[in-house]
N, C-alpha and C. Protein backbone atom coordinates (compact mmCIF):
# COMPACT_ATOMS: atom_id res chain seq x y z
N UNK A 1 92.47 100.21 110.22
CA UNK A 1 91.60 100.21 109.05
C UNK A 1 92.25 100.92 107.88
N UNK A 2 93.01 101.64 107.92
CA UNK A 2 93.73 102.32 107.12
C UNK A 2 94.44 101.97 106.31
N UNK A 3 94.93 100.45 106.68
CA UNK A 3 95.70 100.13 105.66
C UNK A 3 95.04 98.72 104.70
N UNK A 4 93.87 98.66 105.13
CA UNK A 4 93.05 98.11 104.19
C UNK A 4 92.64 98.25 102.56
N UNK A 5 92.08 99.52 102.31
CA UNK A 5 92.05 100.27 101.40
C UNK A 5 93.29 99.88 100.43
N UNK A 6 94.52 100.48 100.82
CA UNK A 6 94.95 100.15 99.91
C UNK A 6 95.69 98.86 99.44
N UNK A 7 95.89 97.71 100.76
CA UNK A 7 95.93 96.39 100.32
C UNK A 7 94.91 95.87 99.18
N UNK A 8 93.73 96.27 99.06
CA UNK A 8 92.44 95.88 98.52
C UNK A 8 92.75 96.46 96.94
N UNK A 9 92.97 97.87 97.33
CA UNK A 9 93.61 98.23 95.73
C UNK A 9 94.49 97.13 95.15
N UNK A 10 95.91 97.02 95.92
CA UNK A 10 96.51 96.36 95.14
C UNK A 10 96.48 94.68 95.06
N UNK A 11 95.13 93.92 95.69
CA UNK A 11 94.72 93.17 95.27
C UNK A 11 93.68 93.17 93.68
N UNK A 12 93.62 94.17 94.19
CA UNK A 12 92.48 94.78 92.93
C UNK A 12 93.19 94.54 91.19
N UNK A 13 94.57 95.49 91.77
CA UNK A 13 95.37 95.74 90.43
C UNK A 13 96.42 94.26 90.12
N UNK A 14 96.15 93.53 91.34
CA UNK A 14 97.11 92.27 90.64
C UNK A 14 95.99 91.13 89.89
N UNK A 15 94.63 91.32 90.38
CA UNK A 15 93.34 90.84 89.76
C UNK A 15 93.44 91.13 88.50
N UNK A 16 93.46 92.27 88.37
CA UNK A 16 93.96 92.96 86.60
C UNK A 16 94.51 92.32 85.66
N UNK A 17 95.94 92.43 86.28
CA UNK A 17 97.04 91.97 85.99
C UNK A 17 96.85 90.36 85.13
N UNK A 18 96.12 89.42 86.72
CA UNK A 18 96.01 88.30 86.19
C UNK A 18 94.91 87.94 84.69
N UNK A 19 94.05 89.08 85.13
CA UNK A 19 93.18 88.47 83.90
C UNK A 19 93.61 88.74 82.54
N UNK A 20 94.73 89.72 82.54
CA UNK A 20 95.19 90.36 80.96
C UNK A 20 95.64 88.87 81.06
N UNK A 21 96.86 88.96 81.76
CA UNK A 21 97.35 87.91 81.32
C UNK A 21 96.80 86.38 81.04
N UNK A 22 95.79 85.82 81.37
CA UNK A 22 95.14 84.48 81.13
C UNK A 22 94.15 84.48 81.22
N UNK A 23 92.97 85.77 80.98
CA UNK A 23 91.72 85.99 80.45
C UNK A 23 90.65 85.73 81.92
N UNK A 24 89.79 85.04 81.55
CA UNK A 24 88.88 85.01 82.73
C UNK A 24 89.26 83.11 82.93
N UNK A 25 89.29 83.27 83.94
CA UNK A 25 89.46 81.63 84.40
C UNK A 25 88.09 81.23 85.02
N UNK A 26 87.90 79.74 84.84
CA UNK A 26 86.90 79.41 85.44
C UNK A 26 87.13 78.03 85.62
N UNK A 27 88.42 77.63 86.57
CA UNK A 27 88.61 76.08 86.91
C UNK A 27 87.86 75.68 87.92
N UNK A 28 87.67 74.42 88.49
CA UNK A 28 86.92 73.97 89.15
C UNK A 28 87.72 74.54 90.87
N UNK A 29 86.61 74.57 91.68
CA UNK A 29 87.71 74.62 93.11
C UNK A 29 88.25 73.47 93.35
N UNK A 30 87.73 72.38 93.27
CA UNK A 30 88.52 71.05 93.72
C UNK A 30 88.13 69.78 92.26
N UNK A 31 88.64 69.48 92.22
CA UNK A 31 88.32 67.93 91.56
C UNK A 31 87.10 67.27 91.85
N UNK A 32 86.56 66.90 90.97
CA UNK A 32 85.79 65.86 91.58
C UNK A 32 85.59 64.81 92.30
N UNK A 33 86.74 63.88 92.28
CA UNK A 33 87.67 62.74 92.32
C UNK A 33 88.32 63.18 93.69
N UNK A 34 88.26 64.67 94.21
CA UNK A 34 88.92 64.61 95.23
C UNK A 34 87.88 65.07 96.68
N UNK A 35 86.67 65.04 96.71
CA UNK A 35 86.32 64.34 97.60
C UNK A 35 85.97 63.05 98.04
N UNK A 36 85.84 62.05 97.50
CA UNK A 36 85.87 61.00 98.55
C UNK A 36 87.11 60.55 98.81
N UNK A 37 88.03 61.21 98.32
CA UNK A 37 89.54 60.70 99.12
C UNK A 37 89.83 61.41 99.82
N UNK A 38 89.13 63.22 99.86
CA UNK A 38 89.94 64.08 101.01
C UNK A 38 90.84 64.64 100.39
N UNK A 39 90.99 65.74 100.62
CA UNK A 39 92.05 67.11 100.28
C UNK A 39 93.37 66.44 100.25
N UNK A 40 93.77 65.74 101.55
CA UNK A 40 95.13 65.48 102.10
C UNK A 40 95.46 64.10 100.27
N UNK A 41 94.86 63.78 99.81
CA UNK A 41 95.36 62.60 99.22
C UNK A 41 95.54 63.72 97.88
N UNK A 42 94.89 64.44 97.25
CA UNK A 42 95.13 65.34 96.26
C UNK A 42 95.58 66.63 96.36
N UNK A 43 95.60 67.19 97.22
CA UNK A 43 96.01 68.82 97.53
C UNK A 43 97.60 68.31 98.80
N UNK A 44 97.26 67.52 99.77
CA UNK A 44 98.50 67.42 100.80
C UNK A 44 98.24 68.20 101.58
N UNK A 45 97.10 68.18 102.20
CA UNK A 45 96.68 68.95 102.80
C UNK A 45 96.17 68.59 104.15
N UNK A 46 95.93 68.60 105.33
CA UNK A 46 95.33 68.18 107.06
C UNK A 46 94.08 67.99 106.19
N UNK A 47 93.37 67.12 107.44
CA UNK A 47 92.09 67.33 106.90
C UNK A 47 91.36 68.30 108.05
N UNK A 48 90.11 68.84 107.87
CA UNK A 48 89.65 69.79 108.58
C UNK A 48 89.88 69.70 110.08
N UNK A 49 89.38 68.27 110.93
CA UNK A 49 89.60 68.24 111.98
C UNK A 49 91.34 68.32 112.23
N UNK A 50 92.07 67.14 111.46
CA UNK A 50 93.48 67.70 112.03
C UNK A 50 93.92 69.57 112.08
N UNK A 51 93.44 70.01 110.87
CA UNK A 51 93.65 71.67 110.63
C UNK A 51 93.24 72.29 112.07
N UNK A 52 92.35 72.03 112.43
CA UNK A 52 91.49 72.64 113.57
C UNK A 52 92.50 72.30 114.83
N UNK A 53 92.86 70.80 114.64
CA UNK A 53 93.21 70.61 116.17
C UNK A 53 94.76 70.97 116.20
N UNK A 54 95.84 71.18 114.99
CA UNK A 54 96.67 71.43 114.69
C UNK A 54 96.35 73.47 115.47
N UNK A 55 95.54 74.04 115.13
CA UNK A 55 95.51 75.50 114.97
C UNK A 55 95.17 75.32 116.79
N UNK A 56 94.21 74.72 117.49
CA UNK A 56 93.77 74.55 118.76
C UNK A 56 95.29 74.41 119.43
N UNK A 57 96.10 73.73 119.28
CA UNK A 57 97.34 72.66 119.94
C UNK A 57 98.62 73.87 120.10
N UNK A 58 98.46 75.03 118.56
CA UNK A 58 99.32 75.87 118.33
C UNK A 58 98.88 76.87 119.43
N UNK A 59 97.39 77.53 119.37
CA UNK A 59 96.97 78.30 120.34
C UNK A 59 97.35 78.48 121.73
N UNK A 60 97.33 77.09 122.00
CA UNK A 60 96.88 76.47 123.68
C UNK A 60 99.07 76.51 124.20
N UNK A 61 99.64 76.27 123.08
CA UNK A 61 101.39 76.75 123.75
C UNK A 61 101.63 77.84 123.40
N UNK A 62 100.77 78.64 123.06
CA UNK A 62 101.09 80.31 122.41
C UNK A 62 101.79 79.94 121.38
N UNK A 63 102.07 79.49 120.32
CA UNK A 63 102.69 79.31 119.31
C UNK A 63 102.10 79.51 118.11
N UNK A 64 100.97 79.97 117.84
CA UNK A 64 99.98 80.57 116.89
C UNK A 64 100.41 80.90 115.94
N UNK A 65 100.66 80.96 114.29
CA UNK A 65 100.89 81.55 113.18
C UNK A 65 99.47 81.51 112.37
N UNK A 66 100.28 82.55 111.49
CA UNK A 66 99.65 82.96 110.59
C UNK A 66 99.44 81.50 109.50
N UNK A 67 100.28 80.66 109.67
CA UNK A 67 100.37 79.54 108.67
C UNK A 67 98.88 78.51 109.31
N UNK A 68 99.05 78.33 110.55
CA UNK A 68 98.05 78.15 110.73
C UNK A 68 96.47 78.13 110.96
N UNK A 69 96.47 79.24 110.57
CA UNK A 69 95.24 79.92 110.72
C UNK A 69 94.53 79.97 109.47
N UNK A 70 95.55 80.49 108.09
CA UNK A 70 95.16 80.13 106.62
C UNK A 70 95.01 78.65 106.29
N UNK A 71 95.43 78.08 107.24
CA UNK A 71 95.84 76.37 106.61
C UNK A 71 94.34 75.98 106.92
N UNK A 72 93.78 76.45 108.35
CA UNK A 72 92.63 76.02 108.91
C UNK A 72 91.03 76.45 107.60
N UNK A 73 91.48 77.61 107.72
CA UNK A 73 90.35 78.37 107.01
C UNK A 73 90.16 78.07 105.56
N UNK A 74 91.93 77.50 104.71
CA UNK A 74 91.47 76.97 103.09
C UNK A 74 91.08 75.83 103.55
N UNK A 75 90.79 74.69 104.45
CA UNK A 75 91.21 73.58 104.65
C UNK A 75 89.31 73.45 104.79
N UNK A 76 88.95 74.33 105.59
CA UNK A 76 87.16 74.79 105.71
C UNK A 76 86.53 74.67 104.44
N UNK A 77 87.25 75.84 103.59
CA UNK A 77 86.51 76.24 102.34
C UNK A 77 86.90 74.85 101.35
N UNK A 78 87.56 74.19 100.81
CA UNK A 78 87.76 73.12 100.70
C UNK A 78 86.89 71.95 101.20
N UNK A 79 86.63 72.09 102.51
CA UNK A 79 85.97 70.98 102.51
C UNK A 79 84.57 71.03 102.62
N UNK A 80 84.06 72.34 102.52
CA UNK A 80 82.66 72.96 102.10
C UNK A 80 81.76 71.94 101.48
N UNK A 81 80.55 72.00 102.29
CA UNK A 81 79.50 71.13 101.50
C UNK A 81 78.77 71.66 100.52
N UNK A 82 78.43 73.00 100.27
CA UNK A 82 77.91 73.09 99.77
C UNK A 82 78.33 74.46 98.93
N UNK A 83 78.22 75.23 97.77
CA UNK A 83 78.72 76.87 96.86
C UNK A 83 78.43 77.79 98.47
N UNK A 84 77.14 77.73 99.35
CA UNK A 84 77.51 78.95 99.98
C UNK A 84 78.32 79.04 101.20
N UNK A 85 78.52 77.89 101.90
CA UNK A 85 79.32 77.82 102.93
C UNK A 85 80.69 77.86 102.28
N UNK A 86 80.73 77.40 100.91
CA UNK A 86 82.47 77.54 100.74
C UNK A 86 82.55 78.97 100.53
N UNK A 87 81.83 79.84 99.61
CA UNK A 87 81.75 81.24 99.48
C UNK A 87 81.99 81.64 101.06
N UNK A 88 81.37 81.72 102.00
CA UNK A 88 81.43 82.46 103.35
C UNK A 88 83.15 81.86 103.73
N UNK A 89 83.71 80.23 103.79
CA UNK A 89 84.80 80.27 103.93
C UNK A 89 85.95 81.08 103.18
N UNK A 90 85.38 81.30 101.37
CA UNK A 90 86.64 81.87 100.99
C UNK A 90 86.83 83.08 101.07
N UNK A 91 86.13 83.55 101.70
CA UNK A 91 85.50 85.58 101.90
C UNK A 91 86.90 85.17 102.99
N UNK A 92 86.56 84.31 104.37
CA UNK A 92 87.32 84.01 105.61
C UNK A 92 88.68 84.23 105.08
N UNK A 93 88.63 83.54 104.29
CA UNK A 93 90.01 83.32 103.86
C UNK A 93 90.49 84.28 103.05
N UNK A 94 89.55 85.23 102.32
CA UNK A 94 90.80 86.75 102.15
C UNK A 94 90.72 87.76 103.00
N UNK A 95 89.88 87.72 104.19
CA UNK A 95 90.15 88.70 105.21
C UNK A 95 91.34 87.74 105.98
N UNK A 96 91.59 86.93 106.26
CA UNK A 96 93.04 86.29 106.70
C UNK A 96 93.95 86.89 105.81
N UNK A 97 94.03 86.37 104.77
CA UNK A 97 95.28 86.59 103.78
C UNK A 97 95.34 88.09 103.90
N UNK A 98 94.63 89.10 104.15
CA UNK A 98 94.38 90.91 104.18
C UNK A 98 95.15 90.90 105.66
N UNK A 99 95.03 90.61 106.25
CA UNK A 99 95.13 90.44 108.34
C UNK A 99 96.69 90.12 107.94
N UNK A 100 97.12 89.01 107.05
CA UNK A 100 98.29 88.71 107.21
C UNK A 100 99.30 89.74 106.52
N UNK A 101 98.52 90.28 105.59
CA UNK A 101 99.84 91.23 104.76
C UNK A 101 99.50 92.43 105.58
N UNK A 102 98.88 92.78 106.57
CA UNK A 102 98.71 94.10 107.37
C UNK A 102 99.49 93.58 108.83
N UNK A 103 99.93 92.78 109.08
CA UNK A 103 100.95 92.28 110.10
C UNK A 103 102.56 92.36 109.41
N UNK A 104 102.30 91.39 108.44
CA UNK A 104 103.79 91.72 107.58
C UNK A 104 104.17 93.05 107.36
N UNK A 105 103.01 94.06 106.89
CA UNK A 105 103.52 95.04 106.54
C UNK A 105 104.16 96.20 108.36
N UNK A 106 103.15 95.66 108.98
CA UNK A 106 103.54 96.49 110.57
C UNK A 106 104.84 95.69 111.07
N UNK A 107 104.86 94.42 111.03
CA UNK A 107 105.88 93.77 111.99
C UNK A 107 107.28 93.24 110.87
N UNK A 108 106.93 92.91 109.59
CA UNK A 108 108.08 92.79 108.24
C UNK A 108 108.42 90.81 109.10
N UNK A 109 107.11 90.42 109.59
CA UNK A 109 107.53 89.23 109.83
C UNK A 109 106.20 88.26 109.85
């Protein structure tokens, strides 16, 4: 838990950072245009079930990354039906991205 805190800070201070530099943003999360074609045709992205069974397939030979696990969870929030289920996915998805720089920072891999 300890090294939470201050990952969070310096998410905090690169939040900063970004807004001096290009003010407050407010782009869309996805296109409009890009759901009925699916993430994979505009982003290049699995679609949820491949993400899932891709992250299941990695699990099941012990071969598990971190790549897969973020891939699964933007791939969720993305394909969100509705503002609060994508909100609960993209929360998912910065306690991943937090999990991953607190591994990098213990293991430098």
């Amino acid at each position: 838990m300890s090294n939470k805190i201050p990952i969070l800070q310096e998410i905090s201070r690169e939040r900063t950072k970004q807004d001096e530099k290009w003010g407050e943003q407010n782009h869309p999360i996805i296109d409009e245009f890009t759901k009925p074609f699916g993430i994979y045709a505009t982003y290049k992205l699995p679609s949820e079930e491949t993400a899932k069974n891709l992250y299941n397939e990695a699990d099941k030979k012990g071969v598990l990354t971190w790549g897969h696990i973020i891939t699964e969870e933007l791939v969720e929030a993305l394909s969100a039906n509705n503002k609060e289920d994508m909100r609960e996915e993209l929360i998912q998805c910065g306690a991943v991205i937090v999990a991953m720089i607190e591994s990098l920072d213990r293991n430098g891999k």
